[in-house]
Protein backbone atom coordinates (compact mmCIF):
# COMPACT_ATOMS: atom_id res chain seq x y z
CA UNK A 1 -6.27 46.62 7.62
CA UNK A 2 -9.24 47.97 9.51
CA UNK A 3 -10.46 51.20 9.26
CA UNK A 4 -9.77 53.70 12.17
CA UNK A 5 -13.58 53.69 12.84
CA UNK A 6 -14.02 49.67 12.66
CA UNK A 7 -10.80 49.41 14.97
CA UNK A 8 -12.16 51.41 17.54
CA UNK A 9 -15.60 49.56 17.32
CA UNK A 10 -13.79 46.19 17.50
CA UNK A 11 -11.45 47.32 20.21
CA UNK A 12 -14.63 48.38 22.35
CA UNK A 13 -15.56 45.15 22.49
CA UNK A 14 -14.26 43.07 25.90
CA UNK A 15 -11.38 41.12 24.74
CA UNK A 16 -12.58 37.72 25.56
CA UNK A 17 -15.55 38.17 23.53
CA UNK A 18 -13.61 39.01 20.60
CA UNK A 19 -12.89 35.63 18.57
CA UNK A 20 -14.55 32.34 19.88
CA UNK A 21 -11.02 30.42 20.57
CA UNK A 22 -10.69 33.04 23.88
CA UNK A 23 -14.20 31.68 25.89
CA UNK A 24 -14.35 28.19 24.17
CA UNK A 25 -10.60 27.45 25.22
CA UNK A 26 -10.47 28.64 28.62
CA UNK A 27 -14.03 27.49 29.76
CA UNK A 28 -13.55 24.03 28.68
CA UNK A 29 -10.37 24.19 30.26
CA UNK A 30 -11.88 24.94 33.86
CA UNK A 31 -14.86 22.00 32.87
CA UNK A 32 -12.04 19.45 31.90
CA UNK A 33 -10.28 20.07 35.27
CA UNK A 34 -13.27 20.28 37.61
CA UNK A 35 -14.92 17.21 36.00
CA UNK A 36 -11.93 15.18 35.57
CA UNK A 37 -11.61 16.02 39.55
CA UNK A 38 -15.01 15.29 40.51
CA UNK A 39 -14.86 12.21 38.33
CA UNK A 40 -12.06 10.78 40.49
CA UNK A 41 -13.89 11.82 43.67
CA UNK A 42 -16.59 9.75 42.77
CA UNK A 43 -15.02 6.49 41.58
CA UNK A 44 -13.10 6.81 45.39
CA UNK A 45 -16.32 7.32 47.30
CA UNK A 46 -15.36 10.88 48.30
CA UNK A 47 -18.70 12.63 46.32
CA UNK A 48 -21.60 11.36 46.39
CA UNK A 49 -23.08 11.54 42.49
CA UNK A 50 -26.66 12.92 42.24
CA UNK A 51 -27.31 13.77 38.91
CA UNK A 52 -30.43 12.33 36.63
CA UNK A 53 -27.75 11.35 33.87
CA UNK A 54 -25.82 8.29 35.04
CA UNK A 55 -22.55 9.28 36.23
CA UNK A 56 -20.57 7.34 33.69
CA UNK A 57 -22.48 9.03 30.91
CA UNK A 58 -22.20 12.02 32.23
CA UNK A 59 -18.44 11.65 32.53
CA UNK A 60 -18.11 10.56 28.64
CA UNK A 61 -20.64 13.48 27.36
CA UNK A 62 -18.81 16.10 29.15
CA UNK A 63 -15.08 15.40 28.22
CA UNK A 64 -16.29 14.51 24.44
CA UNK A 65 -18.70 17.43 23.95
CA UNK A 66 -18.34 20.07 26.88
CA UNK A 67 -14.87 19.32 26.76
CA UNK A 68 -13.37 18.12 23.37
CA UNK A 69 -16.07 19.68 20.76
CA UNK A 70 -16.24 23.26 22.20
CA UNK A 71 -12.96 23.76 21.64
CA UNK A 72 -12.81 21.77 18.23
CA UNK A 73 -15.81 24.85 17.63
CA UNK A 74 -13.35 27.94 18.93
CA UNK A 75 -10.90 26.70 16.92
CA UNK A 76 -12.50 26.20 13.76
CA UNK A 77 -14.63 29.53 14.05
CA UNK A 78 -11.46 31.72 14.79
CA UNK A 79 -9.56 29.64 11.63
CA UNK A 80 -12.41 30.43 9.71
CA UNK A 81 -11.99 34.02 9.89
CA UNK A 82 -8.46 33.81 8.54
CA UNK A 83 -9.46 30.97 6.17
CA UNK A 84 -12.15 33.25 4.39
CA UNK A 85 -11.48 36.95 5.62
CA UNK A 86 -14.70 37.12 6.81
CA UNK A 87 -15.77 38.34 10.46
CA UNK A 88 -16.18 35.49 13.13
CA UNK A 89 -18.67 35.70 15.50
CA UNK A 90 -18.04 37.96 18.28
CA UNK A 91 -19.46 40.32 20.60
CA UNK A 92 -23.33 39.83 21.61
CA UNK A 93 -23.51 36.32 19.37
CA UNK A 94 -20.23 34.96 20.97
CA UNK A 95 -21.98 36.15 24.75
CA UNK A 96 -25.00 33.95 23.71
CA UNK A 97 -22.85 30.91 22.75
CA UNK A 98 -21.18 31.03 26.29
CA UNK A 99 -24.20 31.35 28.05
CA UNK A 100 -25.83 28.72 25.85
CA UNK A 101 -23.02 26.58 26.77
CA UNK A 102 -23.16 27.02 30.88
CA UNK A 103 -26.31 26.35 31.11
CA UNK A 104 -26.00 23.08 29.65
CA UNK A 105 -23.40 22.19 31.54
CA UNK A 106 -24.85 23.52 34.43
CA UNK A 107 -28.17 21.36 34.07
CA UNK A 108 -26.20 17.97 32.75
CA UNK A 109 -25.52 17.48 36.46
CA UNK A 110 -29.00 18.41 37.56
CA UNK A 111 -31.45 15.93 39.06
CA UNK A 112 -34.56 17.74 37.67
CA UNK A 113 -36.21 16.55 34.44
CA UNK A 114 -37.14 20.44 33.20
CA UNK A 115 -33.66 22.28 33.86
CA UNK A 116 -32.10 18.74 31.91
CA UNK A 117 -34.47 19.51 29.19
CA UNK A 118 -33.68 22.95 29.02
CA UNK A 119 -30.08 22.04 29.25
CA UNK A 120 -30.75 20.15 26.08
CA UNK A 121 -32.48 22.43 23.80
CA UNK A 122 -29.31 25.10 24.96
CA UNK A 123 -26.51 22.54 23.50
CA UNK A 124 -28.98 21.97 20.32
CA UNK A 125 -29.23 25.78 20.29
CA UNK A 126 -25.09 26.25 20.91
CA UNK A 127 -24.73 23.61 17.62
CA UNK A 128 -27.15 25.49 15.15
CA UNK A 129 -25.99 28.72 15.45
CA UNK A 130 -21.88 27.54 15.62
CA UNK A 131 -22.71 25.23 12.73
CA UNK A 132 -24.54 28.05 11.10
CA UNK A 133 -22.24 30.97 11.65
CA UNK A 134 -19.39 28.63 10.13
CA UNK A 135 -21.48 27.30 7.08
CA UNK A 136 -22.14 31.11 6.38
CA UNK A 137 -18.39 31.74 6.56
CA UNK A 138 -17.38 29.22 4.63
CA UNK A 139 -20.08 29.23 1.78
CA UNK A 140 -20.06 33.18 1.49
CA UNK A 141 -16.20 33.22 0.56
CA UNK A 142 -16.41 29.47 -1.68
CA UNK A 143 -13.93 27.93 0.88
CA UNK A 144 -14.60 24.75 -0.68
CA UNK A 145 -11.49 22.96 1.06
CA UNK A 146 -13.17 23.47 4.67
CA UNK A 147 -16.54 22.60 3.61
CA UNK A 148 -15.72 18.60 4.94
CA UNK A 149 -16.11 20.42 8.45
CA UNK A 150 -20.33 20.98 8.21
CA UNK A 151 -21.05 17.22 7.83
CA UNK A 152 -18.39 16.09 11.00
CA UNK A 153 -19.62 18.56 12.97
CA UNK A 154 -23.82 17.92 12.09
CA UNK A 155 -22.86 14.08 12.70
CA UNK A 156 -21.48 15.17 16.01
CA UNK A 157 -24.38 17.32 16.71
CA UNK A 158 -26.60 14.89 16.10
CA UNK A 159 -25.11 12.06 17.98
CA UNK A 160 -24.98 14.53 20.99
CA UNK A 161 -28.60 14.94 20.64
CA UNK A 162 -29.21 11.34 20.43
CA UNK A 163 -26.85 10.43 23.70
CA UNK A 164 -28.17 12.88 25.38
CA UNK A 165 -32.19 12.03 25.07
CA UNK A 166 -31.08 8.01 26.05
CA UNK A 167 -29.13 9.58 28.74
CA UNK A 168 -32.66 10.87 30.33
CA UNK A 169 -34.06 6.93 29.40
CA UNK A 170 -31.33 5.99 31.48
CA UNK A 171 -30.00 3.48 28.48
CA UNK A 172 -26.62 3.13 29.23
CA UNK A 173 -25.00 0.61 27.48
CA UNK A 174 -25.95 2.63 24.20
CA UNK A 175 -25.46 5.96 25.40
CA UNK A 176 -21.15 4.51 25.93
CA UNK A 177 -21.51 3.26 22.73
CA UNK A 178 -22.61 6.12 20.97
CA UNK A 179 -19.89 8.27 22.78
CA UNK A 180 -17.04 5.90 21.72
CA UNK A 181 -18.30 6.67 17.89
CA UNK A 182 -18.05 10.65 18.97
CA UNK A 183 -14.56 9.69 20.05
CA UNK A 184 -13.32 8.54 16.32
CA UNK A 185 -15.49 11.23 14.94
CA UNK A 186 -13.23 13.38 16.74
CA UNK A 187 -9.95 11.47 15.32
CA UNK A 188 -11.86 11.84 12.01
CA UNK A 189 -11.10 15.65 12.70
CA UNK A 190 -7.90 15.56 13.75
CA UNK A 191 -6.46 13.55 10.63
CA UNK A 192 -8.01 16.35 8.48
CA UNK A 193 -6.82 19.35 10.73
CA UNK A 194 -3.52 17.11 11.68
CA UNK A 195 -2.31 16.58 8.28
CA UNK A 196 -2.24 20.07 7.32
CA UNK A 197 -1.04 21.49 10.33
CA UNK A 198 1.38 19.34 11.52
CA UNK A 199 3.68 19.20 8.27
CA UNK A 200 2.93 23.08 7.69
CA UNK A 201 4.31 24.10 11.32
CA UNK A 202 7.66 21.81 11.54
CA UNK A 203 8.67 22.89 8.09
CA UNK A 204 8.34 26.22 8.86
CA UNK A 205 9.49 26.16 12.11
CA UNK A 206 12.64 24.39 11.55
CA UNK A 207 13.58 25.67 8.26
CA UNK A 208 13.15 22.32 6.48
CA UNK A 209 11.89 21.63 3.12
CA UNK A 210 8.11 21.52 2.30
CA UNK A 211 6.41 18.16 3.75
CA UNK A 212 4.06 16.58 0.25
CA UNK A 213 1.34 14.51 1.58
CA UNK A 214 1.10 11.35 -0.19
CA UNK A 215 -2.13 11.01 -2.05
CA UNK A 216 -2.21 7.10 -2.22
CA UNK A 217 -1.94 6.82 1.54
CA UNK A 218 -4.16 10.12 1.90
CA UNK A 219 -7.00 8.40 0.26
CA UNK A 220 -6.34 4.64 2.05
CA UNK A 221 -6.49 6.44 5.04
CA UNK A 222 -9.91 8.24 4.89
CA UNK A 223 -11.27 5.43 3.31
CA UNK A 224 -10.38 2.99 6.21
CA UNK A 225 -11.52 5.53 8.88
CA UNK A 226 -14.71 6.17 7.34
CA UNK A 227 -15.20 2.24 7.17
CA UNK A 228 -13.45 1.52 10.41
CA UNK A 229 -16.59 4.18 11.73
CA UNK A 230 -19.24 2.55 10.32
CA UNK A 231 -18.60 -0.97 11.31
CA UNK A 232 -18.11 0.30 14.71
CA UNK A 233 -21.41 2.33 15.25
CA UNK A 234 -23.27 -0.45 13.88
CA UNK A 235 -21.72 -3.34 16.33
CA UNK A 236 -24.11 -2.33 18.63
CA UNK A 237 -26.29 -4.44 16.48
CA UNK A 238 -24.47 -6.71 14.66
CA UNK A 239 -21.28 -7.88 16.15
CA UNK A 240 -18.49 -8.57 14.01
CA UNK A 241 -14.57 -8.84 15.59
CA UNK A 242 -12.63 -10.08 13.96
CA UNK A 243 -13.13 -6.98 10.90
CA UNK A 244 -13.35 -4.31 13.49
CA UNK A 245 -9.96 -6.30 15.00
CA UNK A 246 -8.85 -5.86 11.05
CA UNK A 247 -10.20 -2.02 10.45
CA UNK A 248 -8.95 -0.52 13.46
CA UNK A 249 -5.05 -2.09 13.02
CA UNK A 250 -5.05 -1.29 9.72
CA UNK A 251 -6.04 2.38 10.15
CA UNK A 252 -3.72 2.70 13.02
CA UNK A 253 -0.88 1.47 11.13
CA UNK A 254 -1.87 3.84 8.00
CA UNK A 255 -2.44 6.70 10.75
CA UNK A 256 1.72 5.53 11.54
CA UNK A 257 2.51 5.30 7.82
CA UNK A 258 1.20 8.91 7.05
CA UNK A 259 3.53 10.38 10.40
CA UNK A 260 6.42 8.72 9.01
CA UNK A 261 7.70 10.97 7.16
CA UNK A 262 7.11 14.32 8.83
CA UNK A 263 10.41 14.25 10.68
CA UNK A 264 9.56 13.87 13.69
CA UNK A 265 13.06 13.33 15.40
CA UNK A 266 13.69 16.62 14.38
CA UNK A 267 10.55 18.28 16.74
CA UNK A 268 12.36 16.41 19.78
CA UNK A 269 14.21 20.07 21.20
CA UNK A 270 10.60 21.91 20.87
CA UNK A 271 7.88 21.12 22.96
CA UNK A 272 4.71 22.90 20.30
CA UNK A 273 5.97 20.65 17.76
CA UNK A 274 6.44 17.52 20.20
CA UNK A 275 3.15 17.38 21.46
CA UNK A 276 1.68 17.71 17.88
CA UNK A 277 3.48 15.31 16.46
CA UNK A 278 3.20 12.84 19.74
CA UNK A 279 -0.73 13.56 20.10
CA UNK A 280 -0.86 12.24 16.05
CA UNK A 281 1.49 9.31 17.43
CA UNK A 282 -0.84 8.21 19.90
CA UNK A 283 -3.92 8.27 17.51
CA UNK A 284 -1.53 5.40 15.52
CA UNK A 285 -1.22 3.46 18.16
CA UNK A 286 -4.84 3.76 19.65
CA UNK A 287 -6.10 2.68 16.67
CA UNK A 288 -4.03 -0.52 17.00
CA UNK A 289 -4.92 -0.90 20.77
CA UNK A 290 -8.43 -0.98 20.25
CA UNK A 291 -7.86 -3.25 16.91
CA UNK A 292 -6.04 -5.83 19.65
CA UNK A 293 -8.91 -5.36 21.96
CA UNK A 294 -11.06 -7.24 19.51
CA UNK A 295 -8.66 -10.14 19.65
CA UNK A 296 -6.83 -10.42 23.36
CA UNK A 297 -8.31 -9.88 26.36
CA UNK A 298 -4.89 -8.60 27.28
CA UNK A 299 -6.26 -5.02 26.58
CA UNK A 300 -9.35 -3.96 26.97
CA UNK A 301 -11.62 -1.47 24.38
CA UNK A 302 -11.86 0.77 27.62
CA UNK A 303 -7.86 1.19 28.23
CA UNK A 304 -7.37 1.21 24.40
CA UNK A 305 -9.96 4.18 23.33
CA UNK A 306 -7.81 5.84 26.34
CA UNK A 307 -5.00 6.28 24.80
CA UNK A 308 -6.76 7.91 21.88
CA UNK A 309 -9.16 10.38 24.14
CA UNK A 310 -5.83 11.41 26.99
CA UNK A 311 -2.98 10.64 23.95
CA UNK A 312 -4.07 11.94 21.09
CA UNK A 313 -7.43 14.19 21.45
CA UNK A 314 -6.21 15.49 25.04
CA UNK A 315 -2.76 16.14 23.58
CA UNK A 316 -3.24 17.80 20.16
CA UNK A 317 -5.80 20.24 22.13
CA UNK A 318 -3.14 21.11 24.57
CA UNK A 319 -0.94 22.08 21.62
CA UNK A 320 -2.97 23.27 19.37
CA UNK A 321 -4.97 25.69 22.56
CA UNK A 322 -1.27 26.92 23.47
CA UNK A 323 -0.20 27.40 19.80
CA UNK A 324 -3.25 29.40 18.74
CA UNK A 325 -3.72 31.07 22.49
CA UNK A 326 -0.18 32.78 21.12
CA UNK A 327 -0.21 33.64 17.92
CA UNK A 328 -4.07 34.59 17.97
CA UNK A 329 -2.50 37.26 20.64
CA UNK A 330 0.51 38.77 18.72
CA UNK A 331 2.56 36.87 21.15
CA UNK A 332 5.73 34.55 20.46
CA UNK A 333 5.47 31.08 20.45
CA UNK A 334 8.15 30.52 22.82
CA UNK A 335 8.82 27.75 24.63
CA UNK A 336 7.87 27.71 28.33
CA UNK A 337 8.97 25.16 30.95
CA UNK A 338 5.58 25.56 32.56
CA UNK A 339 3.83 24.60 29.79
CA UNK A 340 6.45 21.70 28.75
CA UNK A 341 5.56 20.45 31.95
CA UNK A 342 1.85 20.49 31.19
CA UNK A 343 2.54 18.43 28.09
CA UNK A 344 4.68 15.89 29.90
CA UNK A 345 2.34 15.33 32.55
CA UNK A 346 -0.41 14.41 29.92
CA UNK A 347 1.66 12.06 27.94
CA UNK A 348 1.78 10.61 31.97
CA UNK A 349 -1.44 10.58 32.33
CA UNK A 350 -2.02 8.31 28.77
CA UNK A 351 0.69 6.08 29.53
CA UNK A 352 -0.26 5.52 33.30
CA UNK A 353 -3.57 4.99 32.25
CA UNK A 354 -3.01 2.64 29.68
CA UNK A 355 -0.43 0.38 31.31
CA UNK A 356 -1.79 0.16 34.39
CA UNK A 357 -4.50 -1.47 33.34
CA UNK A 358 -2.71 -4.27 31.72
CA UNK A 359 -1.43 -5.38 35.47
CA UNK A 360 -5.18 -4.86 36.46
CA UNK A 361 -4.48 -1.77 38.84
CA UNK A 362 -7.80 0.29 37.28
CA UNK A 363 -8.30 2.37 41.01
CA UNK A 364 -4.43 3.29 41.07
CA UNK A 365 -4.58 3.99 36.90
CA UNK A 366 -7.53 6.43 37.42
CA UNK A 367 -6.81 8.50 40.18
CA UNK A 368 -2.59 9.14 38.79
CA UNK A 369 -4.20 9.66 35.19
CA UNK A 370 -7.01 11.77 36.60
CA UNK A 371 -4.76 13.97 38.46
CA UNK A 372 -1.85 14.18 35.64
CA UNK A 373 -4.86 15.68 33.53
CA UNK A 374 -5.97 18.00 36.02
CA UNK A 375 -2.28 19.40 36.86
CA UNK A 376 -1.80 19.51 32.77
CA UNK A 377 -4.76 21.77 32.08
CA UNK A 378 -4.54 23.95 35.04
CA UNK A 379 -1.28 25.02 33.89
CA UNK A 380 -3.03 26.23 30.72
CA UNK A 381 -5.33 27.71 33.13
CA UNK A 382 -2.49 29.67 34.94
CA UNK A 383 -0.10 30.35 32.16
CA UNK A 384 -2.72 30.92 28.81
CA UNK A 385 -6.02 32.27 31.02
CA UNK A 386 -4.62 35.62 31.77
CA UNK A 387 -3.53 35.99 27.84
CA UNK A 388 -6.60 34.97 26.90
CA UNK A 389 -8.65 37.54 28.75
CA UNK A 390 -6.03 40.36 27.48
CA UNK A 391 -6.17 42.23 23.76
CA UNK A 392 -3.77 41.67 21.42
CA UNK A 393 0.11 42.74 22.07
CA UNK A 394 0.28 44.35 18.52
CA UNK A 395 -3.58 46.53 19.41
CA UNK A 396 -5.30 44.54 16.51
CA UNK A 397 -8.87 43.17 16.72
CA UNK A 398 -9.03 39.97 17.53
């Protein structure tokens, strides 16, 4: 409990600049709707692009690191602070990160060389001192069991730094690839977060018995992501399908092993356990898409790593941004048809763009998934934005 002095220091501060998962969920919510939107406008003809970074590559960058990363960073920096009991960054330092962070995205649609370059150096600058503040948090208080974050997010720092210098050079073809190994980096996160989470919230929710991971498939499973990673990063070089066909089923099915047994049936009647638990689903099945991508031109690695980036990554941060969004707030997690919705019209969104592009209608599969996205996250915008810019129901800091 904070002192009477330290509350009313802490409560002085604006609310949204009180714990990182406030700015770095609702801003990447507005960027995933208005580039998602403008990314449709462009593959119909109705905007013109005019950016320096091709448009493709600007569309991957932005969903995996304006997008998907920030708010993999607001989460982790506000779980930190209950992790270790140590302060997150807030106030002045949390001001900088947002503006850090809109000026990047600002100049990654920019035709001039200097504002991209300063655009640059202010993501490099948004990583250090996020990757920093959370190292400090996490060494200070010995939270040894979190630690596995620093290296994922320094390899996902780094590959941002890469894509985006290529992205000036204009090499595209690498610049896609090197996104697509952000992508599993991503899923790399979510089976760590995932499998404590997940378990941890239906048990408690529903009353039911502790779920025990199982260490055997624990272990397979991180060792065939971490090998299903590295083969893929380095078939830009040296192609080899038919193990990448062999990697990516078999972590997809061990992905479905590991799920099997956290009663899911038993989420079906509430929606912030349905999406969790469907968002891991899809990750499963991805995995097994793009395994079957290597082997049948039936699917393709495109419509595959889809299901994974609008299933699973798209998914579990709906959930987990409405989950936290309430109980980071003092606020009930209660079950809203308005934000049901939102999670149904994603799982649309995967689906449509996924099996539409088996019958070969890609123009049809993008604009319905494009728009099922947009509609999904603006009701987070409606609903969670106002909450988000609010203190705390219960007048605590945070």
């Amino acid at each position: 409990m904070l002192q009477p002095e330290i509350l009313t220091k802490e409560l002085a501060i604006p609310a949204f600049f009180r714990l990182a998962f406030r700015p770095f969920f609702l801003l990447p919510a507005v960027l995933c709707v208005i580039a998602v939107l403008a990314w449709v406008a462009i593959l119909n003809g109705a905007l013109i692009w005019q950016g320096h970074i091709a448009v493709t590559n600007w569309h991957g960058h932005e969903m995996v690191f304006g997008f998907a990363t920030t708010v993999v960073i607001g989460f982790l920096l506000t779980a930190a602070q209950t992790w270790t009991g140590i302060r997150s960054i807030n106030g002045w330092g949390l001001a900088l990160l947002i503006v850090l962070w809109l000026v990047a995205r600002i100049a990654f649609v920019s035709n001039n060389s200097l504002l991209l370059i300063a655009g640059i150096f202010a993501e490099l600058a948004w990583w250090l001192i996020s990757i920093a503040y959370l190292a400090y948090m996490l060494i200070k208080s010995n939270s040894r069991n979190n630690l596995i974050f620093i290296p994922l997010l320094l390899m996902l720092s780094i590959l941002d730094a890469v894509i985006l210098i290529e992205s000036l050079m204009s090499n595209v073809p690498l610049v896609s690839h090197l996104s697509y190994v952000a992508v599993l980096l991503i899923t790399t996160v979510i089976t760590i977060l995932g499998g404590r989470v997940i378990p941890f919230f239906t048990s408690r929710a529903l009353n039911l018995p502790a779920i025990v991971a199982r260490p055997r498939i624990e272990r397979t499973l991180i060792t065939l992501i971490v090998a299903t990673i590295i083969c893929f990063f380095s078939s830009y070089w040296l192609a080899y399908p038919p193990l990448l066909a062999a990697l990516f089923t078999l972590t997809g099915l061990g992905q479905l092993l590991r799920i099997s047994h956290w009663r899911t049936k038993a989420t079906l009647k509430v929606p912030l356990l349905w999406s969790l638990h469907f968002a891991y689903l899809a990750m499963g099945i991805g995995y097994i898409a793009l395994g079957i991508s290597y082997i049948s031109n039936s699917v393709s690695f495109s419509s595959a790593i889809h299901i994974i980036t609008l299933g699973t990554i798209g998914s579990m941060i709906l959930a987990m941004m409405s989950r936290v969004s309430l109980g980071h707030t003092a606020r009930a997690l209660q079950n809203n048809k308005w934000v049901s919705l939102s999670f149904a019209l994603l799982i649309g969104a995967a689906l449509i763009r996924f099996i539409f592009s088996l019958f070969h209608w890609h123009s049809l599969g993008y604009l319905y998934s494009g728009l099922g996205w947009a509609l999904a996250f603006s009701i987070f915008i409606v609903y969670y934005g106002p909450i988000l810019l609010k203190s705390r129901t219960d007048g605590r800091s945070g």
